[in-house]
Protein backbone atom coordinates (compact mmCIF):
# COMPACT_ATOMS: atom_id res chain seq x y z
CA UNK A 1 -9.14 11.37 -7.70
CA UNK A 2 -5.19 9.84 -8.05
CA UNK A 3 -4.67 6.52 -6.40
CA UNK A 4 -0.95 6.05 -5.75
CA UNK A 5 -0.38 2.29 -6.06
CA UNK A 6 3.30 1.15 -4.68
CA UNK A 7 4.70 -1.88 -5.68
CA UNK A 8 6.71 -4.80 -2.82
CA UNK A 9 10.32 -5.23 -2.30
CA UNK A 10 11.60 -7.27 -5.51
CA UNK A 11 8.56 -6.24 -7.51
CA UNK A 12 7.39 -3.22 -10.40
CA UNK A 13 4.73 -1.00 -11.61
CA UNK A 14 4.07 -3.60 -14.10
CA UNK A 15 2.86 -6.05 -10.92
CA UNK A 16 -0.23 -3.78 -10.08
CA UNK A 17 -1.69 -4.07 -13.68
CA UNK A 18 -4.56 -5.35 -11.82
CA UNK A 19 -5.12 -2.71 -9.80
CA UNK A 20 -4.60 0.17 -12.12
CA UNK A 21 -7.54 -1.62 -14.10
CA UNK A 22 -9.72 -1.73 -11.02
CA UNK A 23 -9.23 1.89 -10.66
CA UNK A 24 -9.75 3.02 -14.10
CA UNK A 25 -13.22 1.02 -14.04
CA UNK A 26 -13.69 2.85 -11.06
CA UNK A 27 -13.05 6.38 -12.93
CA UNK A 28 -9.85 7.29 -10.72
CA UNK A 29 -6.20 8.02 -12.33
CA UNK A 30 -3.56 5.67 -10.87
CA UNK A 31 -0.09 6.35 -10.88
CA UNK A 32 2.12 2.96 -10.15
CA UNK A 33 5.69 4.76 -9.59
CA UNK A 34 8.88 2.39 -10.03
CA UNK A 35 9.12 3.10 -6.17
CA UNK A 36 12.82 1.05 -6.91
CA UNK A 37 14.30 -1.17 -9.47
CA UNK A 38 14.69 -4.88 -8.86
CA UNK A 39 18.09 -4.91 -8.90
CA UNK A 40 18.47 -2.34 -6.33
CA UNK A 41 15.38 -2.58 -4.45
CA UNK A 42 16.63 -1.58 -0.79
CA UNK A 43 16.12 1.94 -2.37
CA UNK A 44 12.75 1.94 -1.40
CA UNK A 45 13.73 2.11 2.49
CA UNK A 46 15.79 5.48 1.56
CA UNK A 47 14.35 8.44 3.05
CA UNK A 48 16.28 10.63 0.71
CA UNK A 49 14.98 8.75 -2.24
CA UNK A 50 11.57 9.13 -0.99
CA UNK A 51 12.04 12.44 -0.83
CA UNK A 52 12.26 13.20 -4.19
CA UNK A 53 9.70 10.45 -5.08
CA UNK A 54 7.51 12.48 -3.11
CA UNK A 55 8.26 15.80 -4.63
CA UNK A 56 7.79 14.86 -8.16
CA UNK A 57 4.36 12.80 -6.82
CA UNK A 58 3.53 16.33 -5.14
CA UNK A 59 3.53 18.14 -8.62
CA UNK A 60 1.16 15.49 -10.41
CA UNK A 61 -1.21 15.19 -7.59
CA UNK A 62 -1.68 18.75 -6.84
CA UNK A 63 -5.00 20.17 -6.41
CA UNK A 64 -6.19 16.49 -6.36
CA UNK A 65 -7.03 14.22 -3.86
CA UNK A 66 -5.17 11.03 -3.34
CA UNK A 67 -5.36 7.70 -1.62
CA UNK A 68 -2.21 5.60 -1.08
CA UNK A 69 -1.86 1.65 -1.81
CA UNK A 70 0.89 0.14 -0.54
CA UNK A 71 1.80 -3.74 -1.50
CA UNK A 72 4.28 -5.05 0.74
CA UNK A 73 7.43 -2.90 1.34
CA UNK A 74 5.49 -0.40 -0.66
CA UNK A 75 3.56 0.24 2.59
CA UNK A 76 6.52 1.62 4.39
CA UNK A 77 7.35 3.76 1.40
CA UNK A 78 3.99 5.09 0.82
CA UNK A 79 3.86 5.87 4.67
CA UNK A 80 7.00 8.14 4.26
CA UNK A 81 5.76 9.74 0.71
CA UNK A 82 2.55 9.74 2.41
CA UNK A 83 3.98 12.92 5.45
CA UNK A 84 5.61 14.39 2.57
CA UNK A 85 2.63 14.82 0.82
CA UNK A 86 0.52 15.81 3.49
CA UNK A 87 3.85 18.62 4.32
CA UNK A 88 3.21 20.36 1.58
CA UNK A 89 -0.83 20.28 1.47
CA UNK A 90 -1.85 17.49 -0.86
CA UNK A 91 -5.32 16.46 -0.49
CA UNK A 92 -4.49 13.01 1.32
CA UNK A 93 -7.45 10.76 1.86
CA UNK A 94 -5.55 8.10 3.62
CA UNK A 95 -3.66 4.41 2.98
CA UNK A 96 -3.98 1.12 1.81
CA UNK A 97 -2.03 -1.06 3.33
CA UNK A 98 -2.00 -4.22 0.75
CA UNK A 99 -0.51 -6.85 3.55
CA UNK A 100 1.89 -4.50 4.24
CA UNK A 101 5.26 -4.49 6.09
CA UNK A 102 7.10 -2.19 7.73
CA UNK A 103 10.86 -1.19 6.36
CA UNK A 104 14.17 -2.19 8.27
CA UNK A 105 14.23 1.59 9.29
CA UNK A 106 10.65 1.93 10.40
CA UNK A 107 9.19 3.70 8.05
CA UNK A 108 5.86 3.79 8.97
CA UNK A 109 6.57 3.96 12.76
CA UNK A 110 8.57 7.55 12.13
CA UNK A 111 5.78 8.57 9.60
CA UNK A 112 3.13 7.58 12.34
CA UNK A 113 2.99 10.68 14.25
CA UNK A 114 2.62 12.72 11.03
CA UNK A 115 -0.66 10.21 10.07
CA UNK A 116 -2.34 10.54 13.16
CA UNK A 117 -5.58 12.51 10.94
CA UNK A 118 -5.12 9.83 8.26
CA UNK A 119 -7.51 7.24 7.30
CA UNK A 120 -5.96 3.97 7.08
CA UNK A 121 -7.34 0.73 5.86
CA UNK A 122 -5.53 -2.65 5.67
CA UNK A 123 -6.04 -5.79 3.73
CA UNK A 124 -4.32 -8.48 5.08
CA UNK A 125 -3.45 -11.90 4.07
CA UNK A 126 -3.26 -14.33 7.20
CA UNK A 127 0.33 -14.77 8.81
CA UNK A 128 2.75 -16.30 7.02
CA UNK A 129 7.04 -15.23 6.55
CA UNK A 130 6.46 -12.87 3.51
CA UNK A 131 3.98 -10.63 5.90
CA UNK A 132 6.72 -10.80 9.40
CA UNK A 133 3.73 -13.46 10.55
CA UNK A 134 1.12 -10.58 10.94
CA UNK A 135 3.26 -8.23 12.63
CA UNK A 136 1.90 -4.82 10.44
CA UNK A 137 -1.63 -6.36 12.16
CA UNK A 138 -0.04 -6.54 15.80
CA UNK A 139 0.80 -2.98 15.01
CA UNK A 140 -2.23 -1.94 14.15
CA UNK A 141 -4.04 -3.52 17.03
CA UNK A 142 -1.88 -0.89 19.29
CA UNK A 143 -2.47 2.27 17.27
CA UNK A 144 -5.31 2.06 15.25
CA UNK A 145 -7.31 -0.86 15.92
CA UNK A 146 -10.15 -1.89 13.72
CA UNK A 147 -8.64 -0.36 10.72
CA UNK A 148 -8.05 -3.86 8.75
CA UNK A 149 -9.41 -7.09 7.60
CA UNK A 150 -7.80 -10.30 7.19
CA UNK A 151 -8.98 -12.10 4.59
CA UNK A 152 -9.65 -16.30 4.88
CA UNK A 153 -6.81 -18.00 2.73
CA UNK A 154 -4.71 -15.10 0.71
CA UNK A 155 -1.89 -14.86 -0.04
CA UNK A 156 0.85 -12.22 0.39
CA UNK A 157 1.21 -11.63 -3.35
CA UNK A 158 -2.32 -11.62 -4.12
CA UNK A 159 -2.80 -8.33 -5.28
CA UNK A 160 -0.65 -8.81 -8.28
CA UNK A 161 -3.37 -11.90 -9.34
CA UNK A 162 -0.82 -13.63 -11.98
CA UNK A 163 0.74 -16.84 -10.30
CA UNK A 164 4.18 -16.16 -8.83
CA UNK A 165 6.74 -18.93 -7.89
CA UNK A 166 8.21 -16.21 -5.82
CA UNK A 167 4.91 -16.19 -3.93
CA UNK A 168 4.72 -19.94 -3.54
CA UNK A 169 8.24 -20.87 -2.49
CA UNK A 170 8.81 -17.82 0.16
CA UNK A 171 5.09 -17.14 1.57
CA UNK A 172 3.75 -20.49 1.07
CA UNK A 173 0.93 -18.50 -1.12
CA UNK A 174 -2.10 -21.48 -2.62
CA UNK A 175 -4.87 -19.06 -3.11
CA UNK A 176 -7.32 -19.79 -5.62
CA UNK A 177 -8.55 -16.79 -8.39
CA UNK A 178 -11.83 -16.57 -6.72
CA UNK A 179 -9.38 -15.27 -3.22
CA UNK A 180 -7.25 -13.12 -5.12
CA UNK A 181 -10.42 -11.57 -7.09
CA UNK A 182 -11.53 -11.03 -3.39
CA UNK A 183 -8.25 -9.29 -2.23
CA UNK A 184 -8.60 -6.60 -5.21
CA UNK A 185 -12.12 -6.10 -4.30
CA UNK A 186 -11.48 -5.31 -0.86
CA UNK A 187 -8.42 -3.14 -1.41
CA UNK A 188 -10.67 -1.12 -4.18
CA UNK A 189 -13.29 -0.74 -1.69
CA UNK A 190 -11.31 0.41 1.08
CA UNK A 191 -9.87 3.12 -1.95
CA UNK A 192 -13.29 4.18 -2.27
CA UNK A 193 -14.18 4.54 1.32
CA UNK A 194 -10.95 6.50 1.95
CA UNK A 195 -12.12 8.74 -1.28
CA UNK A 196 -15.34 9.91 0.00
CA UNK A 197 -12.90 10.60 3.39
CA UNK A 198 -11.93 14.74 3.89
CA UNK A 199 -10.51 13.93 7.51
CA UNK A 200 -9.84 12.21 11.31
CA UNK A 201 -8.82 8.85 11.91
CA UNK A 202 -10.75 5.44 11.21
């Protein structure tokens, strides 16, 4: 199995280390895409970019099947390369949403429709300014409710595990390593539940 892990606005491949590990442990590839560089990271909202993100994802991953983590922004991208994939018959198990947002062009909302047979799991950190104050969870609520956990005291940045000032100064993020060694655990189990997934909704 490929997991697709998609780095945040602002943030790199190199930011999922973590999470690459986890997966190899688990026996799964992981492919961590530079989704968009730093210095022009509003590229990750561009369908067109996506696109052929998604094309060249469609030629590794074929005959495989995938699950796709999100972190942040990379939520909303990995919604969009997410219909791609499924458009041209990759074996999608379904998405991660690692306290995920949605894009300024609604990524996920116009990918929706096209993930209505998708498995999604979220793990959530509790509101705060870097996560729209739990608005990905509001959305969820509507459309697919009971498809994420919140856990007690993370952070938005958790996933990454190394400190960030970024973290601390815009999401008010305190968590301690036992909470962030609990945010990786829970998104690698929701990768594995999605993995045994072939189909419908959850």
């Amino acid at each position: 199995m490929i997991v697709i892990a998609l780095h945040g606005f602002t943030r790199g491949p190199q930011h999922l280390a973590a999470l690459a590990d986890a997966c190899s442990s688990r026996g799964w590839s992981c492919i961590r895409p530079q989704v968009a560089p730093r210095w022009f990271s509003v590229r990750m909202n561009s369908r067109r970019h996506l696109d052929e993100l998604a094309a060249e994802l469609a030629r590794v991953c074929a005959g495989q099947p995938v699950v796709i983590a999100g972190h942040s922004a990379g939520a909303a991208s990995g919604s969009w390369i997410g219909m791609r994939l499924l458009e041209v018959g990759i074996d999608l198990r379904g998405l991660v949403y690692i306290d995920g947002n949605d894009s300024p062009n609604h990524l996920i909302e116009m990918a929706w429709p096209s993930l209505e047979t998708v498995p999604i799991r979220a793990v959530l950190a509790p509101p705060s300014p870097c996560n729209r104050q739990g608005r990905l969870a509001a959305y969820l609520d509507e459309h697919r409710p009971g498809s994420y956990d919140v856990i007690p005291g993370s952070g938005h940045g958790d996933i990454e595990i190394r400190e960030s000032a970024i973290y601390r100064r815009a999401c008010g993020d305190d968590s301690s390593a036992e909470t962030k060694a609990a945010v990786l655990a829970a998104v690698v189990d929701a990768i594995a539940e999605l993995a045994g997934s072939t189909s419908c909704c959850g």
